[in-house]
Protein backbone atom coordinates (compact mmCIF):
# COMPACT_ATOMS: atom_id res chain seq x y z
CA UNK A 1 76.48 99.84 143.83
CA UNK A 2 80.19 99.21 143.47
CA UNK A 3 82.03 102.14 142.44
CA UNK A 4 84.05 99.85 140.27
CA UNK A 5 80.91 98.60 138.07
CA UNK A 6 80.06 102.39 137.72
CA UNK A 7 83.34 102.71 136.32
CA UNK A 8 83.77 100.21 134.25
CA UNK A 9 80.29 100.59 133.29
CA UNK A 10 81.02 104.24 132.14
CA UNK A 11 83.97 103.08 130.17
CA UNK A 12 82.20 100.02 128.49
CA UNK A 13 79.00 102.54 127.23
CA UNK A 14 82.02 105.01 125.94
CA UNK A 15 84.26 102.30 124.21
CA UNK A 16 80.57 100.69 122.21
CA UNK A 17 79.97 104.38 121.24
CA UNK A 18 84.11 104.09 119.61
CA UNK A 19 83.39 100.95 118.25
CA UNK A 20 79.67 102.47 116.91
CA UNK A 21 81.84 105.02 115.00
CA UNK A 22 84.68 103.08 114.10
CA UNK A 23 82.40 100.26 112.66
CA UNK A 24 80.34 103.14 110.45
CA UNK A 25 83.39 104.83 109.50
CA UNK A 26 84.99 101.26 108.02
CA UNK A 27 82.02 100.83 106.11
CA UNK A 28 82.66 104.39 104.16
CA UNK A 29 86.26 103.58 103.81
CA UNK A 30 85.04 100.00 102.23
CA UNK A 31 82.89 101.62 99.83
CA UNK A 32 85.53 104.51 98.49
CA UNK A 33 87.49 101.65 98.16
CA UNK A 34 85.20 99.36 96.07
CA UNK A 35 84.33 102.62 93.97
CA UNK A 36 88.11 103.28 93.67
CA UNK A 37 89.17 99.70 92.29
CA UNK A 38 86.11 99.52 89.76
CA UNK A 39 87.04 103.30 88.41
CA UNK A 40 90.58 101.64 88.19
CA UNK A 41 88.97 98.32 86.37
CA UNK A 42 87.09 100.41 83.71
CA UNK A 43 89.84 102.45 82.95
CA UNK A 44 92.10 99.70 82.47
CA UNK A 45 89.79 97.72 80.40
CA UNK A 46 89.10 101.03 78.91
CA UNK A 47 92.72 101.64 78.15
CA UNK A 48 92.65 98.20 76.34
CA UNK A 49 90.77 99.56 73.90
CA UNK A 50 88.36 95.99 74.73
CA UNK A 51 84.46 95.90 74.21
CA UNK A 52 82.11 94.71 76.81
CA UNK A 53 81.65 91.69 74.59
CA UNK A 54 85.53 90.81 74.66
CA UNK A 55 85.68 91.58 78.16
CA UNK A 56 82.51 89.04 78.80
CA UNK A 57 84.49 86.73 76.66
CA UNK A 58 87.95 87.03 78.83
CA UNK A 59 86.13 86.95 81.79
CA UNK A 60 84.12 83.97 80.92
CA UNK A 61 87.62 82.09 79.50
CA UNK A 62 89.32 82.95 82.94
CA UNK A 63 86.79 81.11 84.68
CA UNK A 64 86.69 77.86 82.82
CA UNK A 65 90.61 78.39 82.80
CA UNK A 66 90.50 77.94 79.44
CA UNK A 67 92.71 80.30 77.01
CA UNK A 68 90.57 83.04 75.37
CA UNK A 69 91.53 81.98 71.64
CA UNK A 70 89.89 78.53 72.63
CA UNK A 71 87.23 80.72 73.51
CA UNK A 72 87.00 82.94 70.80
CA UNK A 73 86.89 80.45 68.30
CA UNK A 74 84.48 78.68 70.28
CA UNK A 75 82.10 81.96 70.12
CA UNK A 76 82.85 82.41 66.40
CA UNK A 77 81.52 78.71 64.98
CA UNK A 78 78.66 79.39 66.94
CA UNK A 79 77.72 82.99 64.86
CA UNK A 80 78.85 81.20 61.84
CA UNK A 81 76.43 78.70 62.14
């Protein structure tokens, strides 16, 4: 065999076992960071002083693009009738 192959061959195996590591560790960096941002989220809607009904309703508003007074009034004929 080429000494060259063996060589390269040695530094291909170690560079997937980086890669292997690297690609694990990402993953646990990705998921502090998804826990981080929703800890921030709560405690912002949190600091709002906003129910999870008035967040629904925001949410829902911001999706239609529609302002949430449209959609709050919208909500409250409905209960009314």
């Amino acid at each position: 065999m080429n000494p060259k192959f063996k060589k390269i061959d040695t530094e291909y195996e170690k560079n997937a076992a980086k890669i292997s590591v690297l690609q694990n560790r990402q993953k646990e960096l990705e998921k502090q960071r998804r826990e981080l941002e929703n800890l921030d989220i709560i405690g912002l809607v949190r600091g709002m002083g906003m129910t999870a009904e008035e967040l629904s309703v925001l949410m829902k508003a911001s999706r239609e693009n529609r302002p949430v007074s449209d959609q709050n009034k919208q909500e409250e004929s409905h209960e009314e009738i």
